[in-house]
Protein backbone atom coordinates (compact mmCIF):
# COMPACT_ATOMS: atom_id res chain seq x y z
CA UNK A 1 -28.39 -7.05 20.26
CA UNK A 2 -28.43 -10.04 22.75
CA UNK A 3 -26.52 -13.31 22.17
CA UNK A 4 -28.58 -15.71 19.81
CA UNK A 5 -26.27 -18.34 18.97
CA UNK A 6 -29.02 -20.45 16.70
CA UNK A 7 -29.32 -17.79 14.87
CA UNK A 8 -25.55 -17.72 14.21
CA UNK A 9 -25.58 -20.92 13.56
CA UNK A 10 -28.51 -20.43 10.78
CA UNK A 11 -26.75 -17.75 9.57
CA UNK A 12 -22.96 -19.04 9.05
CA UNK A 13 -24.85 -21.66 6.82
CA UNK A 14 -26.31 -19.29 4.72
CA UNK A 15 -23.16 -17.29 4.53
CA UNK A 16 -21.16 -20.90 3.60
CA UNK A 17 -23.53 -21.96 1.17
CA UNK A 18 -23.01 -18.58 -0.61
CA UNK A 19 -19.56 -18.89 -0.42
CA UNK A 20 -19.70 -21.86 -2.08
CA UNK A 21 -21.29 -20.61 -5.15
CA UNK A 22 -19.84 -19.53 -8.42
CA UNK A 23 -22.99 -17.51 -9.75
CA UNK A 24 -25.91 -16.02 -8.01
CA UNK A 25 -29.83 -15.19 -9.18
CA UNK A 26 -31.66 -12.02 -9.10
CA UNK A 27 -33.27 -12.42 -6.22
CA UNK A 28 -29.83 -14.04 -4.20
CA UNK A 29 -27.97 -11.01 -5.54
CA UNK A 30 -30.54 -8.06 -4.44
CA UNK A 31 -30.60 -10.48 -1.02
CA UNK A 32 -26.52 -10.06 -0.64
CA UNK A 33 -26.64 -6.03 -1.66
CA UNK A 34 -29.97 -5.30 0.79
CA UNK A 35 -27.96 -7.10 3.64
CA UNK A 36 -24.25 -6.38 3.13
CA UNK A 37 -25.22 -2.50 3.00
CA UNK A 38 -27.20 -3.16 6.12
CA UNK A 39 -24.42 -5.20 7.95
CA UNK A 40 -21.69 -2.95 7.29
CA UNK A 41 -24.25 0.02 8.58
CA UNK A 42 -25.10 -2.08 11.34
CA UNK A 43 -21.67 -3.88 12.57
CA UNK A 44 -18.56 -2.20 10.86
CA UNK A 45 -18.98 1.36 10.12
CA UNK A 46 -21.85 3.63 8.64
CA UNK A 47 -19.38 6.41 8.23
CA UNK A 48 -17.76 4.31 4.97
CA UNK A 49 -20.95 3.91 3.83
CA UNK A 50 -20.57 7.75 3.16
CA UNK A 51 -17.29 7.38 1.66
CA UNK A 52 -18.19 4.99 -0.77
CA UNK A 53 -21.12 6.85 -2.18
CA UNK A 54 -18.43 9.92 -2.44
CA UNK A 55 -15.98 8.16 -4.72
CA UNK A 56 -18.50 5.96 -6.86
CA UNK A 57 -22.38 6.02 -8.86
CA UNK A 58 -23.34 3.44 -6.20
CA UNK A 59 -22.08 2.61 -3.18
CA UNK A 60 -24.31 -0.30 -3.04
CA UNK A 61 -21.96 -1.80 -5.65
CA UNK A 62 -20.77 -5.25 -4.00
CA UNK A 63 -17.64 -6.73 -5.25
CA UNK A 64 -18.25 -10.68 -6.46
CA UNK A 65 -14.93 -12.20 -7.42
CA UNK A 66 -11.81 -11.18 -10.04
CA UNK A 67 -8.62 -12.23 -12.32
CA UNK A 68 -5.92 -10.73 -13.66
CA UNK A 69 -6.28 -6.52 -14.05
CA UNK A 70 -9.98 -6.48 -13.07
CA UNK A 71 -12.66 -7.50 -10.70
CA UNK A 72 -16.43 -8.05 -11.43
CA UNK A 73 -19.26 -6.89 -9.25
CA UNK A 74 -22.17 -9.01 -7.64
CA UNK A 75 -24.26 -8.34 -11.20
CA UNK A 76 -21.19 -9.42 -13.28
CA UNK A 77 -20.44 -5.65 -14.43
CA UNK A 78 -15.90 -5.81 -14.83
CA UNK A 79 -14.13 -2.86 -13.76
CA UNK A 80 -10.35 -2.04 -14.93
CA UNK A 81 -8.45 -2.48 -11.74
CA UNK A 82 -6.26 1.02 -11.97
CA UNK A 83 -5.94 0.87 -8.14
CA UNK A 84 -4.22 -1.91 -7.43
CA UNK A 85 -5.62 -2.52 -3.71
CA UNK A 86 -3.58 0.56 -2.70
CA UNK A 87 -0.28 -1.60 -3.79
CA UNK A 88 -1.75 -4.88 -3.30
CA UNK A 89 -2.09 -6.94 -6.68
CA UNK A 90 1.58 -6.46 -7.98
CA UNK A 91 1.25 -9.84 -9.80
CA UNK A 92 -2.36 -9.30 -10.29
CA UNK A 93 -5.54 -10.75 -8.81
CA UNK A 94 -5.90 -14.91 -7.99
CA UNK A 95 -1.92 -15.19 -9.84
CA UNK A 96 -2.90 -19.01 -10.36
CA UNK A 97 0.74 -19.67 -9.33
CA UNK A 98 0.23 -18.05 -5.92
CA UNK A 99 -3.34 -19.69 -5.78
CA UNK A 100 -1.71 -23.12 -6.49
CA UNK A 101 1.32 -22.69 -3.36
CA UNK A 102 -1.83 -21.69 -0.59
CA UNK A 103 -3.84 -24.51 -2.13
CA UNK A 104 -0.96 -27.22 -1.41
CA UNK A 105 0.02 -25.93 0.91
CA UNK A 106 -3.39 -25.78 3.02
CA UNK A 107 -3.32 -29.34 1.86
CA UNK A 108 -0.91 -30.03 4.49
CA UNK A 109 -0.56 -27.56 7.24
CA UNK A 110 -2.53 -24.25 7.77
CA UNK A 111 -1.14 -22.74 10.80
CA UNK A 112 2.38 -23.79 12.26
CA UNK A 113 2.28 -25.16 15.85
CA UNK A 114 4.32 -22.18 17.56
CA UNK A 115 6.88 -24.42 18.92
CA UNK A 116 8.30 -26.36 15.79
CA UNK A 117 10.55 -25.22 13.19
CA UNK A 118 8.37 -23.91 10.67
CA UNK A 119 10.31 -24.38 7.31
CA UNK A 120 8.32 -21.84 4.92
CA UNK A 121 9.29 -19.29 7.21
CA UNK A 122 13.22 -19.81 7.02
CA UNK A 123 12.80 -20.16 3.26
CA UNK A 124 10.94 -16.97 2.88
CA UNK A 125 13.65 -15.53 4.94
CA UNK A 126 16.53 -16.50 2.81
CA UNK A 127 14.62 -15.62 -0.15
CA UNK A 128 14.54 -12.24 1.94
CA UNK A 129 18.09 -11.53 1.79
CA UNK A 130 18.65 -12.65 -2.17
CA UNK A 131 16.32 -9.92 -3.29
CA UNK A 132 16.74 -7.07 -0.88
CA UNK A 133 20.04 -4.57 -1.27
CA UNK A 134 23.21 -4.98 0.80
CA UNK A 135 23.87 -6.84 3.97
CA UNK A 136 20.44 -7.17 4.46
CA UNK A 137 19.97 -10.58 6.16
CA UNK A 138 17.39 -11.03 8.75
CA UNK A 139 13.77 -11.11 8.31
CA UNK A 140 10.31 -10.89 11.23
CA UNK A 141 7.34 -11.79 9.12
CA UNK A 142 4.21 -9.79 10.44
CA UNK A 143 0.69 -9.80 9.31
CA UNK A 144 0.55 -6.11 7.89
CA UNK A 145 2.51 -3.37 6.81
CA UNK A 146 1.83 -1.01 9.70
CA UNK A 147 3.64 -4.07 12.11
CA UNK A 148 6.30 -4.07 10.06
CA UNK A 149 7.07 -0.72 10.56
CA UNK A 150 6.20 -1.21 14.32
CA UNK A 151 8.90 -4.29 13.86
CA UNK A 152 11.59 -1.57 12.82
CA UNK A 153 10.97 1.16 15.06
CA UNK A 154 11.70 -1.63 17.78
CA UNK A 155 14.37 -2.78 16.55
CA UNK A 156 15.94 0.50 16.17
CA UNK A 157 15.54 1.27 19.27
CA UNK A 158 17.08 -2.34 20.44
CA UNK A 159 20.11 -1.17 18.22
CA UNK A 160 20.63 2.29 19.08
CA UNK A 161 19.39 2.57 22.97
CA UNK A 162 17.62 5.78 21.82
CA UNK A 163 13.69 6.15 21.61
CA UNK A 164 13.44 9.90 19.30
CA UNK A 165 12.04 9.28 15.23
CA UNK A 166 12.49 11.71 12.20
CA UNK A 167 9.98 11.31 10.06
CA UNK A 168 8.62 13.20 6.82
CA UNK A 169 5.99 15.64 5.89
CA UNK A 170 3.38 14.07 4.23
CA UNK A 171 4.89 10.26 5.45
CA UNK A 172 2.29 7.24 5.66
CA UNK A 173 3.96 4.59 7.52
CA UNK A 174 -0.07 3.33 8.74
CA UNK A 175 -2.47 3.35 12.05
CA UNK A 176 -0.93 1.15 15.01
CA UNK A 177 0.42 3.62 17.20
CA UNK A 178 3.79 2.82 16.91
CA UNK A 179 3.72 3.91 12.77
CA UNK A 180 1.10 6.54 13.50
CA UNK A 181 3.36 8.72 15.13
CA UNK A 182 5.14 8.45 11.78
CA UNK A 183 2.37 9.29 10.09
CA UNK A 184 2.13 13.15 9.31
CA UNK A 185 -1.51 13.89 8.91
CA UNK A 186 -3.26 15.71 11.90
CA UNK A 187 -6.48 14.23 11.05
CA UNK A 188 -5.34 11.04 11.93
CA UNK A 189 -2.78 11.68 14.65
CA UNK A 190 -4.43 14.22 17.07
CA UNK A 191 -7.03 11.89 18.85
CA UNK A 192 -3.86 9.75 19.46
CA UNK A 193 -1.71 12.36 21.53
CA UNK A 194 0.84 11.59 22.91
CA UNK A 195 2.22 9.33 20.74
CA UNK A 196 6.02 8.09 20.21
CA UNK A 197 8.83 10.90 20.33
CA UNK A 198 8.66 12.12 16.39
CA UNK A 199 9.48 15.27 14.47
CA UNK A 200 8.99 15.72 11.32
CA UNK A 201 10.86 17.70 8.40
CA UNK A 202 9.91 18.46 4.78
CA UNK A 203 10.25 15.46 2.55
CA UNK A 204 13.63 16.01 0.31
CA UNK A 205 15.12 19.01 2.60
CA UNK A 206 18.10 17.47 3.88
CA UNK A 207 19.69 20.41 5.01
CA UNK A 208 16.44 20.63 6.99
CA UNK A 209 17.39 17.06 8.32
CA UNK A 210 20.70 17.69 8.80
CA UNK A 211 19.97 20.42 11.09
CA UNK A 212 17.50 18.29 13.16
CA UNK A 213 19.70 15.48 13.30
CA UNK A 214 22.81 17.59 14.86
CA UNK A 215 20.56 19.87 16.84
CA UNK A 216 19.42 16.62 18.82
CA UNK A 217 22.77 15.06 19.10
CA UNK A 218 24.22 18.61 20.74
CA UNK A 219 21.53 18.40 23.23
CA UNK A 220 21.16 14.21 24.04
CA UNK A 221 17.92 13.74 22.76
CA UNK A 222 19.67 11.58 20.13
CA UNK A 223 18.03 10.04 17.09
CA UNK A 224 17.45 6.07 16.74
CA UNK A 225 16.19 6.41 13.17
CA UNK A 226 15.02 8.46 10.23
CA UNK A 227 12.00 6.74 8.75
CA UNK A 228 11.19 7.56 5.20
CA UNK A 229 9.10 6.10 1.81
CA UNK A 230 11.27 6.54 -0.98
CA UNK A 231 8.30 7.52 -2.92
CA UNK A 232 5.66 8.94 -0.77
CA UNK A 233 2.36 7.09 -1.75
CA UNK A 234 -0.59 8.47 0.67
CA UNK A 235 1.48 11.73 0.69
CA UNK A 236 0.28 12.35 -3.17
CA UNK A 237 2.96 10.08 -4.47
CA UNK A 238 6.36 12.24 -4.29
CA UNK A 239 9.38 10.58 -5.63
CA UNK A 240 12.54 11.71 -3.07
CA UNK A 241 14.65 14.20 -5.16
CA UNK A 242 18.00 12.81 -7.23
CA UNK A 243 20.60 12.34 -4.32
CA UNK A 244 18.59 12.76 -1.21
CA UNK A 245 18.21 9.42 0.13
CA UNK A 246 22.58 8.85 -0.14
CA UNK A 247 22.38 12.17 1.95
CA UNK A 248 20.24 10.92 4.39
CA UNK A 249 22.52 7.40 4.51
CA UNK A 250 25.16 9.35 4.94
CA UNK A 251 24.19 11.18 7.76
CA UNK A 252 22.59 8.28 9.30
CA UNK A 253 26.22 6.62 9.44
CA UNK A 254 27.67 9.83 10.44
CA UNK A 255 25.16 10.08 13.83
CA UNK A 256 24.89 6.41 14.47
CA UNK A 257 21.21 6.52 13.16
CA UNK A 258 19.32 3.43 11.75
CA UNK A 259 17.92 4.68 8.48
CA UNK A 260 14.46 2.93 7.95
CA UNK A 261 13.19 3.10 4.81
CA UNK A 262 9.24 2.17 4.33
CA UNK A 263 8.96 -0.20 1.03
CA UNK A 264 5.27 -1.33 1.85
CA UNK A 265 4.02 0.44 -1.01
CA UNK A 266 6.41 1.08 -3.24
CA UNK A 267 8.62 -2.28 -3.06
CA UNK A 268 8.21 -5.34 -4.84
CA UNK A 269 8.61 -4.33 -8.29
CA UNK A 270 6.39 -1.41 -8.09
CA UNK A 271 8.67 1.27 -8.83
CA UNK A 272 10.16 -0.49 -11.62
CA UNK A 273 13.18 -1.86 -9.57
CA UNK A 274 12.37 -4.13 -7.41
CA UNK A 275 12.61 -1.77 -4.52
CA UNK A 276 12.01 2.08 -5.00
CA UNK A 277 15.89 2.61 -2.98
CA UNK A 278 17.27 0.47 -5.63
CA UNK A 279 17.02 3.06 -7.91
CA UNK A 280 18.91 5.66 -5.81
CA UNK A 281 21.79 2.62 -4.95
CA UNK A 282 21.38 2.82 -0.95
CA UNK A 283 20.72 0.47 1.20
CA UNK A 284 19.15 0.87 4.85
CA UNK A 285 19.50 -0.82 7.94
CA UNK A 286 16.10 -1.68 8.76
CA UNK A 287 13.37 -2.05 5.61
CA UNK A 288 9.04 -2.39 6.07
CA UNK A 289 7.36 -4.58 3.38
CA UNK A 290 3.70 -5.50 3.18
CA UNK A 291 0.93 -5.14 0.67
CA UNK A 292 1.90 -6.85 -2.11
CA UNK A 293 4.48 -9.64 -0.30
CA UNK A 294 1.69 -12.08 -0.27
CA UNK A 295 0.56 -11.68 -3.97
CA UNK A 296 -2.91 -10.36 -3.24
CA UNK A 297 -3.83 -13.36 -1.72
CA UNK A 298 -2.38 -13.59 1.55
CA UNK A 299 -1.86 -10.73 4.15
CA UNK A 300 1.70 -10.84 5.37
CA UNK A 301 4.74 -8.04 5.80
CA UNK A 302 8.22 -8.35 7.13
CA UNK A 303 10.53 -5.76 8.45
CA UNK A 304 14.16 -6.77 7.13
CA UNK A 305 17.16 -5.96 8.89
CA UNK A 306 21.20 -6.07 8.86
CA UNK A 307 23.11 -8.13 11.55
CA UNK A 308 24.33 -4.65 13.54
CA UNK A 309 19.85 -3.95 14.03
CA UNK A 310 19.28 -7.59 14.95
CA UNK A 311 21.70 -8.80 17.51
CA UNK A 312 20.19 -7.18 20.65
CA UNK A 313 17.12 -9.10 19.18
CA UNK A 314 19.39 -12.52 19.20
CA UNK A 315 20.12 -11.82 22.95
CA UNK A 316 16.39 -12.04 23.83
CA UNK A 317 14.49 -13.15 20.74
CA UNK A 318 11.02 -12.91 22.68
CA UNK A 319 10.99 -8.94 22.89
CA UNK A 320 9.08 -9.49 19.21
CA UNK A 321 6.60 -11.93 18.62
CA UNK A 322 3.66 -12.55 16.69
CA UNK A 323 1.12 -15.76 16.94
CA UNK A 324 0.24 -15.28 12.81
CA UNK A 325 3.04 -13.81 11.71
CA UNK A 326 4.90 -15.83 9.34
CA UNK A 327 2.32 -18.62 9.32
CA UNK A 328 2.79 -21.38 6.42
CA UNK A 329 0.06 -20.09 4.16
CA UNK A 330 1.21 -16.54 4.11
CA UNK A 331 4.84 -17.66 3.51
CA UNK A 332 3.72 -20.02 0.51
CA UNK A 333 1.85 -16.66 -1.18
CA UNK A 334 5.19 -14.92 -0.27
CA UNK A 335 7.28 -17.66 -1.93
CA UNK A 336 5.26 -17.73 -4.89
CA UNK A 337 5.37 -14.13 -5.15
CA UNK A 338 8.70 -13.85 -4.99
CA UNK A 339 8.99 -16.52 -8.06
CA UNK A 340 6.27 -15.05 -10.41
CA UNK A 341 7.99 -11.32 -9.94
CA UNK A 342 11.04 -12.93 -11.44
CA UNK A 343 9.88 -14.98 -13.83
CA UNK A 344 7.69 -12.42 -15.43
CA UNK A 345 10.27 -9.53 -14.85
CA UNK A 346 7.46 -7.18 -13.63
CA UNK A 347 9.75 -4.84 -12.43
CA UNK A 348 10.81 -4.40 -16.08
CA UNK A 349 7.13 -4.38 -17.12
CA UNK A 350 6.31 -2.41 -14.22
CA UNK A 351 9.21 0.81 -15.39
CA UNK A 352 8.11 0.07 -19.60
CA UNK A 353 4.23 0.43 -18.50
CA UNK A 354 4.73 3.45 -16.44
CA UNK A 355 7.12 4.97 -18.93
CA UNK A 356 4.10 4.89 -21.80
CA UNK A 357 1.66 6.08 -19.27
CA UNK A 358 3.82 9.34 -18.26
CA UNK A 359 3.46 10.92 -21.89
CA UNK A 360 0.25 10.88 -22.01
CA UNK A 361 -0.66 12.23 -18.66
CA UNK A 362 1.04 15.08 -19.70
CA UNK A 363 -0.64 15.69 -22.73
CA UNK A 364 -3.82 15.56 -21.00
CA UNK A 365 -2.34 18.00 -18.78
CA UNK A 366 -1.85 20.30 -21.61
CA UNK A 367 -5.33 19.94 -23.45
CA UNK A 368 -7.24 20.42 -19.98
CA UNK A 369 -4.66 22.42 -18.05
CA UNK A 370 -7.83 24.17 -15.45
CA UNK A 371 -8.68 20.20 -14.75
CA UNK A 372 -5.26 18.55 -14.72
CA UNK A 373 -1.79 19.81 -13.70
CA UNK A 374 -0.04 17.11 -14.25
CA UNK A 375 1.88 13.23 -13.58
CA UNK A 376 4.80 12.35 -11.56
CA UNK A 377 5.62 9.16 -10.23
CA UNK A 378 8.14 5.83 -10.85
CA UNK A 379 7.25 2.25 -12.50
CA UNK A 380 2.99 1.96 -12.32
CA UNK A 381 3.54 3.60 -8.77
CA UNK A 382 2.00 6.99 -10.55
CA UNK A 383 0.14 10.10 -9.14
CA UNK A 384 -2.04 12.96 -11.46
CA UNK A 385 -2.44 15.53 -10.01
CA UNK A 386 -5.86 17.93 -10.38
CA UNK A 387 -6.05 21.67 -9.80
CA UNK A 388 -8.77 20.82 -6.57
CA UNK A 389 -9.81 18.29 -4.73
CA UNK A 390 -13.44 18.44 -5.78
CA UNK A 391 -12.54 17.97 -8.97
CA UNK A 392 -10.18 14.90 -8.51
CA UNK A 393 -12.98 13.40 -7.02
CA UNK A 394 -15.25 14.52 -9.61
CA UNK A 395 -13.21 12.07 -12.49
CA UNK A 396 -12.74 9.54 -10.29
CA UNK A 397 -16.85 8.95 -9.98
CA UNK A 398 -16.58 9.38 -13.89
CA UNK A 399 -13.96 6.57 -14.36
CA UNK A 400 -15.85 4.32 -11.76
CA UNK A 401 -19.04 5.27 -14.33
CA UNK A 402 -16.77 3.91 -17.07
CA UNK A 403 -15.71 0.99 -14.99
CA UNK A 404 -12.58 1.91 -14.29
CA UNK A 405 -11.52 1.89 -10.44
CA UNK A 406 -9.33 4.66 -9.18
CA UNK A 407 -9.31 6.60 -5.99
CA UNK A 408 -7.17 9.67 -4.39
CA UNK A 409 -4.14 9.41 -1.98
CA UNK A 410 -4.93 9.47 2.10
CA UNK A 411 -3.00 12.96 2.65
CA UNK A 412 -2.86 14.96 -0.68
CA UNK A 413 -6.57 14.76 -1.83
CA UNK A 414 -5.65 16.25 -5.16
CA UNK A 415 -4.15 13.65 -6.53
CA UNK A 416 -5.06 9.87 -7.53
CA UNK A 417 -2.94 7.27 -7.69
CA UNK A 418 -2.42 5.01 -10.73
CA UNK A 419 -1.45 1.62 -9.11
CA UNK A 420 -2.90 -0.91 -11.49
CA UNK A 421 -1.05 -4.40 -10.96
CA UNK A 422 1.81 -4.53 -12.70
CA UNK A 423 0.69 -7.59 -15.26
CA UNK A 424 -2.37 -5.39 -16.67
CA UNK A 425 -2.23 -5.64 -20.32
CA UNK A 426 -1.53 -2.39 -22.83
CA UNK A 427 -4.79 -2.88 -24.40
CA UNK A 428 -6.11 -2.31 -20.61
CA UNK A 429 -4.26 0.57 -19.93
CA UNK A 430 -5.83 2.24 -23.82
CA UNK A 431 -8.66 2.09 -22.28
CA UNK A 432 -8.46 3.70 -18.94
CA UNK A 433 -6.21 6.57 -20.52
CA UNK A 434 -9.52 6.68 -23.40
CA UNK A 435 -11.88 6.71 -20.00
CA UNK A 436 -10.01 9.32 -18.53
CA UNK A 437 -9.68 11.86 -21.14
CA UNK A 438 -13.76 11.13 -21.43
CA UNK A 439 -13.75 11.73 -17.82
CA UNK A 440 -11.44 14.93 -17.58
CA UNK A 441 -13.91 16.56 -20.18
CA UNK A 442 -16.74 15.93 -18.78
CA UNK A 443 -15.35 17.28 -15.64
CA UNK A 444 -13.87 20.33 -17.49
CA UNK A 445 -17.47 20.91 -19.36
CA UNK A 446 -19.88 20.93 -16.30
CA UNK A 447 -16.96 23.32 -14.75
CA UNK A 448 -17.19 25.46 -17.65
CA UNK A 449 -20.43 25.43 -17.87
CA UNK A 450 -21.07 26.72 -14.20
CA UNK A 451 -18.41 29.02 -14.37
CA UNK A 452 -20.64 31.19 -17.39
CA UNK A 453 -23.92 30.28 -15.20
CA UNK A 454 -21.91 32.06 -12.06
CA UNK A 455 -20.57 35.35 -14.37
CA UNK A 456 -24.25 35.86 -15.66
């Protein structure tokens, strides 16, 4: 396509004007379908195109705006919002607390000069080490989750003088290349050989640790860090077992290992503490947050460290930098954040919701045992689990068909996650568990059904 900058020009005024509009007509909204389908086709990536249409009635299905628990598409239909973003809307979608901080804020100053002390980010920072464990105290605000965890590998390595990662089976610590060596899946790791020195162990096998830990110390290759989720998300949401992750600090302090523990998903109230280690009383050295830090409306992580991982970093503070990281509208979400998960104890609501959701998974599981095996999970940071993938997939396109919006984890296909933000409302959460028992026998019906078609 050549350059045709009138055209972008005519363009970007059609795409503001939209922007600026609360409501659209028929023709406006079969206009925005016809063209974002085309777009995305045309300039992002057919291939999701597919993906859509696999987890939904109609991939054609363009999202308009949303509040709260739920989001509304371009024709005004609302969906339950039992996703969450993957983690995102802790304090639920447009908080009008966070709205009201970017707002101000972006009254005054958008993007920090580079140079200047920027005084959201030193805020944010102290707020850091209030609400994280121990002697966490130092905080590098990044723009994702994945650069946090790119943040801590670096700064392991600036602690320990060592360059070798143990990861998990089944870990998701994201895409950058960095994290993706921590990342167990093949799919997603083998076009990227070589990547960063990793090995990986079965999540919850310390003994299988253990012996990888002192098998590299005897030889030299030592180890500058363990890297683990306290609950697994992408890895089909797998809660670490009662006493692993003190094992695992232990043996950290024992080989002078940084122990990095990956709260992008699972922290921030999530888990029903307000981070998933809480609950296990351990504290690491080096800690990834992301996804919900900015309250759903602003992207921002940190990776969070104790003095002993950042003072190679004081010696030389430009080995990390970031242009966006950190910038005054992403620390004002942050901030506001921060205040609303307090305020509203959602951590509390977040461990009383997910304790009346757990009972009736499993009595699902019990009525439709060939459909679903079962629920496991911490806080609304839940997993079900179906007997095959297909058929996972298969209630998920039911509950999208009963407008509720729920999708399957990255590495264990079998299960979805329940990740709704944590302020949805009991009345909300009736009726996705009434939508999913609708869904689970219709799925267990047509399987029946085909099963006596196949013996005849």
């Amino acid at each position: 396509m050549p350059q045709d900058l009138k055209s972008a020009k005519t363009k970007s005024d059609a795409v503001l004007d939209l922007i600026s509009k609360k409501k659209l007509d028929g023709s406006e909204i079969k206009t925005l379908i016809d063209d974002s389908v085309k777009y995305w086709a045309d300039h992002v990536n057919a291939g999701f195109l597919q993906y859509r249409k696999s987890v939904s009635t109609d991939y054609t299905a363009v999202e308009w705006d949303d509040e709260g628990s739920v989001f509304r598409d371009v024709n005004g239909k609302e969906f339950i919002d039992m996703l969450g973003g993957f983690g995102i809307y802790n304090v639920g979608h447009r908080h009008p607390k966070v709205l009201k901080a970017v707002r101000e804020q972006l009254e005054k100053q958008a993007i920090h000069s580079q140079e200047l002390i920027d005084p959201l980010r030193t805020h944010l920072a102290h707020l850091m080490s209030l609400i994280t464990p121990g002697d966490l105290q130092y905080a590098f605000f990044t723009n994702s989750g994945t650069e946090s965890v790119e943040a801590c590998l670096k700064m392991a390595m600036l602690a320990t003088g060592r360059h070798h990662f143990i990861g998990a089976v089944g870990a998701f610590h994201g895409k950058t290349l960095g994290s993706l060596g921590g990342t167990s899946k093949a799919v997603f790791r083998e076009p990227f050989l070589p990547l960063l020195h990793w090995t990986h162990v079965p999540f919850g096998d310390i003994d299988s640790l253990r012996t990888m830990v002192q098998s590299f110390d005897f030889s030299g290759d030592k180890v500058a860090a363990i890297v683990l989720e306290p609950i697994q998300g992408e890895g089909g949401i797998n809660v670490s077992p009662p006493g692993y992750l003190k094992a695992v600090r232990e043996l950290c302090d024992k080989y002078g290992v940084m122990m990095v523990l990956d709260e992008i998903q699972s922290g921030m109230g999530r888990s029903g503490d307000m981070w998933a280690c809480d609950h296990d009383g351990v504290v690491p050295d080096l800690m990834a947050v992301g996804k919900a830090f900015g309250g759903g409306v602003m992207p921002i992580g940190a990776c969070v460290g104790s003095p002993k991982t950042w003072a190679k970093y004081i010696e030389n503070p430009f080995l990390h930098t970031t242009t966006f990281g950190g910038n005054p509208l992403a620390c004002a979400a942050a901030i506001a954040t921060i205040n609303v998960l307090l305020e509203e104890d959602l951590p509390k609501q977040a461990k009383e919701k997910g304790e009346y959701l757990m009972p009736k998974f499993e009595e699902l599981a019990r009525k439709y045992p060939k459909v679903l095996k079962g629920g496991r999970g911490r806080g609304l940071m839940l997993g079900m689990e179906f007997t095959t993938n297909e058929i996972g997939y298969e209630v998920a396109k039911n509950l999208f068909a009963r407008q509720i919006l729920i999708s399957g984890t990255y590495i264990n296909s079998r299960v979805l996650r329940v990740e709704p933000p944590l302020v949805i409302t009991y009345e909300q959460l009736d009726k996705f568990v009434s939508a999913l028992e609708d869904s689970i026998k219709a799925v267990y019906k047509s399987h029946s059904l085909a099963e006596v078609a196949a013996v005849n």
